[in-house]
N, C-alpha and C. Protein backbone atom coordinates (compact mmCIF):
# COMPACT_ATOMS: atom_id res chain seq x y z
N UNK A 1 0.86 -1.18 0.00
CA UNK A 1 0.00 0.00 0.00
C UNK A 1 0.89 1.23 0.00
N UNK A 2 0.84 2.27 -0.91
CA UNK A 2 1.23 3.40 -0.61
C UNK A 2 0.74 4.39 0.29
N UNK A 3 1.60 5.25 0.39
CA UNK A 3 1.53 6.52 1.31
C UNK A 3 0.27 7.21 0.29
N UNK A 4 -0.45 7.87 1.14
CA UNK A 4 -1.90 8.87 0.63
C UNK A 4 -1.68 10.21 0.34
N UNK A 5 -0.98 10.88 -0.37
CA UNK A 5 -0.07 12.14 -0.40
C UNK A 5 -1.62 12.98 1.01
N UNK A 6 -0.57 13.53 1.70
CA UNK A 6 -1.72 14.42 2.44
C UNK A 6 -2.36 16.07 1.88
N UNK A 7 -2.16 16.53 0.93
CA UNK A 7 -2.72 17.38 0.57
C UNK A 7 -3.75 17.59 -0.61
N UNK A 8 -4.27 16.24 -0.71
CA UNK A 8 -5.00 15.65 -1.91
C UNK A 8 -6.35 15.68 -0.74
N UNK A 9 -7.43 15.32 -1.87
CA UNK A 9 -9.09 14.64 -0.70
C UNK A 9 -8.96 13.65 -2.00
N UNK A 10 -10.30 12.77 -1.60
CA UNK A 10 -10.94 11.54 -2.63
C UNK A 10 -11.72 11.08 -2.60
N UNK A 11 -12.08 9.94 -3.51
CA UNK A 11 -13.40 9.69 -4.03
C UNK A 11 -13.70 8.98 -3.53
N UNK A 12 -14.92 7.53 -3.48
CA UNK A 12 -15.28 6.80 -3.71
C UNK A 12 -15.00 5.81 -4.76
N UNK A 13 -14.96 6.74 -5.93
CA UNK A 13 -15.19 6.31 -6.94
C UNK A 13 -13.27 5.73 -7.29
N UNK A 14 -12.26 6.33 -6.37
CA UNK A 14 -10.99 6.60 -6.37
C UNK A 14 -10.60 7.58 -7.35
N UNK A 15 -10.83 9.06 -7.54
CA UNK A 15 -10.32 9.70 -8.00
C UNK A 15 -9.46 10.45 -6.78
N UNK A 16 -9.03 11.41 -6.96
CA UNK A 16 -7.76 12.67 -6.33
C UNK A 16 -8.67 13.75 -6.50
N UNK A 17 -8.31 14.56 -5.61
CA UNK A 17 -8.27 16.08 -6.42
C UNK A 17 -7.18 16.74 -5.47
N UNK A 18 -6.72 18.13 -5.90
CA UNK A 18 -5.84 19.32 -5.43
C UNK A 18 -6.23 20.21 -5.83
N UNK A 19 -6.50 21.43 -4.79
CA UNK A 19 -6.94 22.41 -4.85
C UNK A 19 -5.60 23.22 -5.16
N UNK A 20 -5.71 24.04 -6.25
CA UNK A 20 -4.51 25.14 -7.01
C UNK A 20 -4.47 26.39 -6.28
N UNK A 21 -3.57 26.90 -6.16
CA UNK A 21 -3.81 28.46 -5.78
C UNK A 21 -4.40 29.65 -6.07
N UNK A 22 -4.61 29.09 -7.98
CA UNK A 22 -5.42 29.61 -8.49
C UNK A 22 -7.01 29.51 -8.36
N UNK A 23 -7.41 28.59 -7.48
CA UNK A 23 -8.52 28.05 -7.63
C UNK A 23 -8.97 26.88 -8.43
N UNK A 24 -8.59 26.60 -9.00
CA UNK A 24 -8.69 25.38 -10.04
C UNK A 24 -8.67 24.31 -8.89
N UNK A 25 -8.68 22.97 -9.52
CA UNK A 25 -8.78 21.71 -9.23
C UNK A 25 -8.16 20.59 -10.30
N UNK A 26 -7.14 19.87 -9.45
CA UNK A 26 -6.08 19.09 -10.58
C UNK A 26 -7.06 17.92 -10.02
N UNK A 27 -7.21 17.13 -11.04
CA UNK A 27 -8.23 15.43 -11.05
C UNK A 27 -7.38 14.67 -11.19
N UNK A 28 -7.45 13.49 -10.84
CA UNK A 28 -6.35 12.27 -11.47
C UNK A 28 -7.33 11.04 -10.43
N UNK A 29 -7.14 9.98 -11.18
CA UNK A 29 -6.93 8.39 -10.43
C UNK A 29 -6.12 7.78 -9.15
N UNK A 30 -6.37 7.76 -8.21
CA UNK A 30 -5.63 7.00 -7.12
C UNK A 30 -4.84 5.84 -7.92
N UNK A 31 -3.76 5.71 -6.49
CA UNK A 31 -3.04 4.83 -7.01
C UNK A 31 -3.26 3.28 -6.80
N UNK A 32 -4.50 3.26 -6.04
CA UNK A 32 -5.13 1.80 -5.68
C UNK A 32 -6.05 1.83 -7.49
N UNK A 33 -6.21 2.66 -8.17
CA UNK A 33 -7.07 2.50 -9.50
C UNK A 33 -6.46 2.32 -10.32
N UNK A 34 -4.95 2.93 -10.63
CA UNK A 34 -4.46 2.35 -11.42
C UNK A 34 -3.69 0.73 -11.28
N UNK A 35 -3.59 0.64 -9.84
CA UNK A 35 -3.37 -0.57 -9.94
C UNK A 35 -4.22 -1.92 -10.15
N UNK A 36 -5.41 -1.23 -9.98
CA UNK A 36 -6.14 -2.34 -10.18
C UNK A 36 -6.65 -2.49 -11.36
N UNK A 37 -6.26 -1.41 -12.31
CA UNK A 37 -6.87 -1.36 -13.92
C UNK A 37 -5.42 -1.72 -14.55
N UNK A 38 -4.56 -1.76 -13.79
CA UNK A 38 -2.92 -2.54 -14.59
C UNK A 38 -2.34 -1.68 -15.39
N UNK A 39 -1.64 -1.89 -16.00
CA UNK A 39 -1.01 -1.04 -17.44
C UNK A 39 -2.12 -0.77 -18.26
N UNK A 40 -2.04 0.66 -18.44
CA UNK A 40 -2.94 1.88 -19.14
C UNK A 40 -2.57 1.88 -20.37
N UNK A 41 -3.41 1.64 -21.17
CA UNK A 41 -2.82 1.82 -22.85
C UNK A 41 -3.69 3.19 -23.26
N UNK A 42 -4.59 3.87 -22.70
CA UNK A 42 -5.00 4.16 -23.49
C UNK A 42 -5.58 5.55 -22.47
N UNK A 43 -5.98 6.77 -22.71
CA UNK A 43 -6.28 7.36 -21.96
C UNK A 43 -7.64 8.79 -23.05
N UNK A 44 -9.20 8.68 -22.66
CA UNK A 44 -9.99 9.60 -23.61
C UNK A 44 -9.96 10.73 -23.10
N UNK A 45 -9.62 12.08 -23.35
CA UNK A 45 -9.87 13.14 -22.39
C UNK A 45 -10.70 14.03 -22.46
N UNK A 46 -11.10 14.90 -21.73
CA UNK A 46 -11.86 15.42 -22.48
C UNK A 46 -11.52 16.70 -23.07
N UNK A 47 -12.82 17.50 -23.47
CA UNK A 47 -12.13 19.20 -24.22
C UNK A 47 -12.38 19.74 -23.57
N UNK A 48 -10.78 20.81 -23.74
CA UNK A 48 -11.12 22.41 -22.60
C UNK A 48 -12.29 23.10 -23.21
N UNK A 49 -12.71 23.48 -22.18
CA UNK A 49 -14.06 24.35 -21.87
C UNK A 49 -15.07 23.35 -21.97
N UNK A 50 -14.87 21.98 -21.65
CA UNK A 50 -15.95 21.81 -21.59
C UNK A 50 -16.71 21.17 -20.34
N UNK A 51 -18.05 21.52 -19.98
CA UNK A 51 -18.67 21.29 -18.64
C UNK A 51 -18.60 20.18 -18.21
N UNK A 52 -18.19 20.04 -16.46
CA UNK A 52 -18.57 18.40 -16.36
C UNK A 52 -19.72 18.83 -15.21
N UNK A 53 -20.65 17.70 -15.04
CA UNK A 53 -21.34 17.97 -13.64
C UNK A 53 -20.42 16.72 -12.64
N UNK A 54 -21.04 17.11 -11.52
CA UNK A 54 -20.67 16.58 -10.01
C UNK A 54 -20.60 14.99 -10.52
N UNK A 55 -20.13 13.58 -10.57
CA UNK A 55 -20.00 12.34 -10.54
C UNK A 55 -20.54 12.41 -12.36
N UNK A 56 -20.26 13.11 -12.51
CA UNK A 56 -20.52 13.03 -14.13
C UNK A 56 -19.16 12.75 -15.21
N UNK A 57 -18.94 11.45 -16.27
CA UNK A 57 -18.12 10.53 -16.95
C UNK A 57 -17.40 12.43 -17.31
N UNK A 58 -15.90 12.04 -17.20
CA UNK A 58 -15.58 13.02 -17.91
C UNK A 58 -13.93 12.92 -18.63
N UNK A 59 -13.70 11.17 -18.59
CA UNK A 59 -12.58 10.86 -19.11
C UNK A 59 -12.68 9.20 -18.77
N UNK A 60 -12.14 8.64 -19.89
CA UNK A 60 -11.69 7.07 -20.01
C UNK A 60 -10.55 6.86 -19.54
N UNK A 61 -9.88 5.46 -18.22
CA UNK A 61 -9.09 5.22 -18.91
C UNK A 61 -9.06 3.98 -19.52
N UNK A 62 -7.93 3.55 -20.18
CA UNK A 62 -8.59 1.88 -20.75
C UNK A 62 -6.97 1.47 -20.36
N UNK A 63 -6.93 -0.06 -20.01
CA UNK A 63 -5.50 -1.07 -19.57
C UNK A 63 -5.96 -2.08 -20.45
N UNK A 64 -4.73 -2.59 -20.38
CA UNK A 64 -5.02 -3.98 -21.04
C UNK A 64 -6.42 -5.11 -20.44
N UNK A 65 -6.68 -5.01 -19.38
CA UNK A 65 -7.88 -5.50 -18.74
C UNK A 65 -8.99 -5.25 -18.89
N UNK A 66 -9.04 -3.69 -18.85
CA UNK A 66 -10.83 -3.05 -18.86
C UNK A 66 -10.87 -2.22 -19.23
N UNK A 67 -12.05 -0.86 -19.36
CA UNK A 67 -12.03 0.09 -19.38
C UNK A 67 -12.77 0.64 -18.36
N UNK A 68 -12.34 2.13 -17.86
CA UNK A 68 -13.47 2.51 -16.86
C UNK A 68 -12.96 4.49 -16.72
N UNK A 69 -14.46 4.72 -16.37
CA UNK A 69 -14.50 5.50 -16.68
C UNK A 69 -14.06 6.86 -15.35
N UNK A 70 -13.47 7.77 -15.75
CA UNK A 70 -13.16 9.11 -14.94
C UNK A 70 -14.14 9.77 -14.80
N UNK A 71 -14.62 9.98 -12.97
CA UNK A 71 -15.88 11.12 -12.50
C UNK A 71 -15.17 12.21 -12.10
N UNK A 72 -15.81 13.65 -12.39
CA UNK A 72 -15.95 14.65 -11.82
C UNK A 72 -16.22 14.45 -10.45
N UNK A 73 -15.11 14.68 -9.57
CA UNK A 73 -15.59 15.20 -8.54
C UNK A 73 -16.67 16.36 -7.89
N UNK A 74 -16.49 16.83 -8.44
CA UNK A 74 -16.73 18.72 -8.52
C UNK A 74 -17.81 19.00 -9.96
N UNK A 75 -18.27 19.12 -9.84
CA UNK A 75 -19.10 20.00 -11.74
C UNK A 75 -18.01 21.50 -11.69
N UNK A 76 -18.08 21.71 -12.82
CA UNK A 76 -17.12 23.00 -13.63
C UNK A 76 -16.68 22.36 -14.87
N UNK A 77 -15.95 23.26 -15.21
CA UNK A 77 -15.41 24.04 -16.67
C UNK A 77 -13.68 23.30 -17.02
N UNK A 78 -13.77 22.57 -17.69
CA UNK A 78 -12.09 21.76 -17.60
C UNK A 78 -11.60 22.90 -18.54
N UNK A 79 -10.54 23.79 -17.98
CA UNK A 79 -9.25 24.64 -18.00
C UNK A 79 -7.89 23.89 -19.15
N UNK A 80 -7.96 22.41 -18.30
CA UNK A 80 -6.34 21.74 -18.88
C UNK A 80 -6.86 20.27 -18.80
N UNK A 81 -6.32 19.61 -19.94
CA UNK A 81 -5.90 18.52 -20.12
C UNK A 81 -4.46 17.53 -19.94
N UNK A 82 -4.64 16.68 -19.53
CA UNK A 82 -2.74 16.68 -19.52
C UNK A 82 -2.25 15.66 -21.17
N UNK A 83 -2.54 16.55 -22.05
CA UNK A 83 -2.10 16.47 -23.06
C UNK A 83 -0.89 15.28 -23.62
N UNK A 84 -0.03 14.83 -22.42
CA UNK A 84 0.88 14.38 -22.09
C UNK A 84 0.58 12.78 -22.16
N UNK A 85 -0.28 12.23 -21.78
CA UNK A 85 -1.31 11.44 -21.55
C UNK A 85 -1.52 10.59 -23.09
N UNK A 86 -1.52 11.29 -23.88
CA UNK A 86 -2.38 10.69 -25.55
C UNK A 86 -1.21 10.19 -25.77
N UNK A 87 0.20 9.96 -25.41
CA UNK A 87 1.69 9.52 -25.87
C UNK A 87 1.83 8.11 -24.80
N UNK A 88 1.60 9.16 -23.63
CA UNK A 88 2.34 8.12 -22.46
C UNK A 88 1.25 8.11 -21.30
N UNK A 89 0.33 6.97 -21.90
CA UNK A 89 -0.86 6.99 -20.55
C UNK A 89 -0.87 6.27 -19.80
N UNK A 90 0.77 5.27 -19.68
CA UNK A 90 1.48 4.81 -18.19
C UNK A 90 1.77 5.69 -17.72
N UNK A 91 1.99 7.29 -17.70
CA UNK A 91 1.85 8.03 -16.98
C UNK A 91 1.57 8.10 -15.42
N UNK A 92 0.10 7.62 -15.68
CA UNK A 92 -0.74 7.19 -14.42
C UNK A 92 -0.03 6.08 -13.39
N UNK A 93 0.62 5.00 -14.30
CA UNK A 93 0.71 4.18 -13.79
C UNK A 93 1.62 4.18 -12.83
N UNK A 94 2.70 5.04 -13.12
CA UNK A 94 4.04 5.45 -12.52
C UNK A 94 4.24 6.68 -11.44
N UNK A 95 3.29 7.93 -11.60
CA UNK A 95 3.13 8.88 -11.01
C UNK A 95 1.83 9.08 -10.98
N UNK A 96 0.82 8.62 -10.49
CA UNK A 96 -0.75 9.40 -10.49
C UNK A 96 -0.66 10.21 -9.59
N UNK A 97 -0.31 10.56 -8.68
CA UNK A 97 -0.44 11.85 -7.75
C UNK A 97 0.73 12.98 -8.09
N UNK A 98 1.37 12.73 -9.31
CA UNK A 98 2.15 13.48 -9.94
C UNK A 98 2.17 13.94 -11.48
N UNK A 99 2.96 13.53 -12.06
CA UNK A 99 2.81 13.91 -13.79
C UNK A 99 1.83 12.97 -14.16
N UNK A 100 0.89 12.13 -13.58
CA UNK A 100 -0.03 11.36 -14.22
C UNK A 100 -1.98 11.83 -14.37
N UNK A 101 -1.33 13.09 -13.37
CA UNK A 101 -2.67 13.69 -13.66
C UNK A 101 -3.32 13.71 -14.73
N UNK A 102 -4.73 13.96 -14.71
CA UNK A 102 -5.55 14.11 -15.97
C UNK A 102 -6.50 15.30 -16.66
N UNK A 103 -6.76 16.44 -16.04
CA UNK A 103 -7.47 17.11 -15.95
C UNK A 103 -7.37 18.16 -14.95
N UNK A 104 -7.77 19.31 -15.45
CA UNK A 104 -7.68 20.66 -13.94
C UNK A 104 -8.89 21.51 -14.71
N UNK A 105 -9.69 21.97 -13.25
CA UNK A 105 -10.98 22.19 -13.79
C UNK A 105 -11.36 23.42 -12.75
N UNK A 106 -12.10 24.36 -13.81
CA UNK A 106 -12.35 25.21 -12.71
C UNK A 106 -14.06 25.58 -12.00
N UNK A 107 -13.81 24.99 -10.72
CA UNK A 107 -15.14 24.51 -10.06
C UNK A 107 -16.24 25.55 -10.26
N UNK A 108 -17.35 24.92 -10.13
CA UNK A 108 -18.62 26.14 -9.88
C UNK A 108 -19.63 25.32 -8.77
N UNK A 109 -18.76 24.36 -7.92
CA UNK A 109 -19.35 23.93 -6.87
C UNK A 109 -18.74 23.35 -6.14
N UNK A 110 -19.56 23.12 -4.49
CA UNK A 110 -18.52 22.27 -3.65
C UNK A 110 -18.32 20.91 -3.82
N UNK A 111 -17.03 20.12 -3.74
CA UNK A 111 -17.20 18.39 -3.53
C UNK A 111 -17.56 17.90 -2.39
N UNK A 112 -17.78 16.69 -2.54
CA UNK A 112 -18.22 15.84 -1.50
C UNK A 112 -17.09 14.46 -1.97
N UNK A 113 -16.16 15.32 -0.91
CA UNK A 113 -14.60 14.46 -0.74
C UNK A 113 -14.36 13.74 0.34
N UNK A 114 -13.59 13.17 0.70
CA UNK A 114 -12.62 12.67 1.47
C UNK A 114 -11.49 13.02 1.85
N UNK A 115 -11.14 12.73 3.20
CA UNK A 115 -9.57 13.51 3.67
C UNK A 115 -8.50 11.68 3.25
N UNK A 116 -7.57 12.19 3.61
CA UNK A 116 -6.60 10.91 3.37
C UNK A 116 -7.00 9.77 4.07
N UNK A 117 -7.40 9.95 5.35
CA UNK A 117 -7.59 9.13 6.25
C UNK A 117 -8.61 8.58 6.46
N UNK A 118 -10.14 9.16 5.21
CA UNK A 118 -11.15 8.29 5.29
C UNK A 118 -10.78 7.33 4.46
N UNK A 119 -10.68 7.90 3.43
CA UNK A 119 -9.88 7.29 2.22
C UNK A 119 -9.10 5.71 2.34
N UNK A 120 -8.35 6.39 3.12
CA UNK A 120 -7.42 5.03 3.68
C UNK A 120 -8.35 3.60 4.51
N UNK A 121 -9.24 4.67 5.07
CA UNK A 121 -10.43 3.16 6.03
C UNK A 121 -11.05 2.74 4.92
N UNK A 122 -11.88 3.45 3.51
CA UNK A 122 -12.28 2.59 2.50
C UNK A 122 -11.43 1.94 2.24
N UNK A 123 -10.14 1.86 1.88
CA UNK A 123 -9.48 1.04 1.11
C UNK A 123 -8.95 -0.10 2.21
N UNK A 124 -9.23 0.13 3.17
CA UNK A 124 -9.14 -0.88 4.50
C UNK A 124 -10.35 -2.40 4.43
N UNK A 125 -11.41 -1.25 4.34
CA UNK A 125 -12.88 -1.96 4.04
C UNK A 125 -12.42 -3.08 3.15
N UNK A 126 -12.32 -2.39 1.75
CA UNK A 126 -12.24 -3.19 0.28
C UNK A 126 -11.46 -4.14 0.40
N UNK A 127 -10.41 -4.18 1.62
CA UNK A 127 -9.66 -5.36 1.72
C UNK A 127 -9.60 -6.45 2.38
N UNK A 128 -10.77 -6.24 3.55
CA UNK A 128 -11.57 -6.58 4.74
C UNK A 128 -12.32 -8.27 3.54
């Protein structure tokens, strides 16, 4: 099990988020998701400016195993893509709480997150 970077919240669903200084919000996959979706071949993103709502699909990724889909934490306006991603979408696999991000979005509402440490008791549960 890895360390839960502490300045992140999370999903349910296992996404990330980080709140920017700018206000924005960086999205990405936990690292319990990419491991359990394996090596990433493939990553859909979506387009800047365009709206996501709250738990609403707003990126694929696909592994050699499955595909599954990326929620909005938050509803808003996606700002950035990580462009980076359409080359090298082991990205994720290697750094998700780093260069494997996917998305930064700028909110027009509150989430309904998690701190590290709930986070960590779900993934306690799931192993229960």
């Amino acid at each position: 099990m890895s360390e839960l970077p502490g300045d992140l919240q999370y999903t349910k669903e296992h996404e990330w988020l980080r709140k920017e200084e700018d206000g924005s919000v960086t999205i990405g996959i936990t690292d319990h998701a990419q491991s359990a979706l394996g090596d990433l071949v493939y990553v859909e993103l979506p387009e800047v400016g365009q709206e996501v709502d709250e738990g609403g699909e707003m990126a694929v990724v696909e592994s050699v195993k499955a595909a599954s889909d990326v929620y909005a934490p938050v509803a808003g306006t996606i700002v950035e893509v990580n462009e980076v991603l359409a080359d090298d979408p082991e990205r994720i696999n290697t750094d998700p709480y780093g260069d494997g991000w996917i998305v930064r979005l700028e909110p027009s509402g509150d989430s309904d997150t998690m701190s590290p440490d709930e986070y960590q008791a779900l993934l306690d549960e799931l192993e229960d």
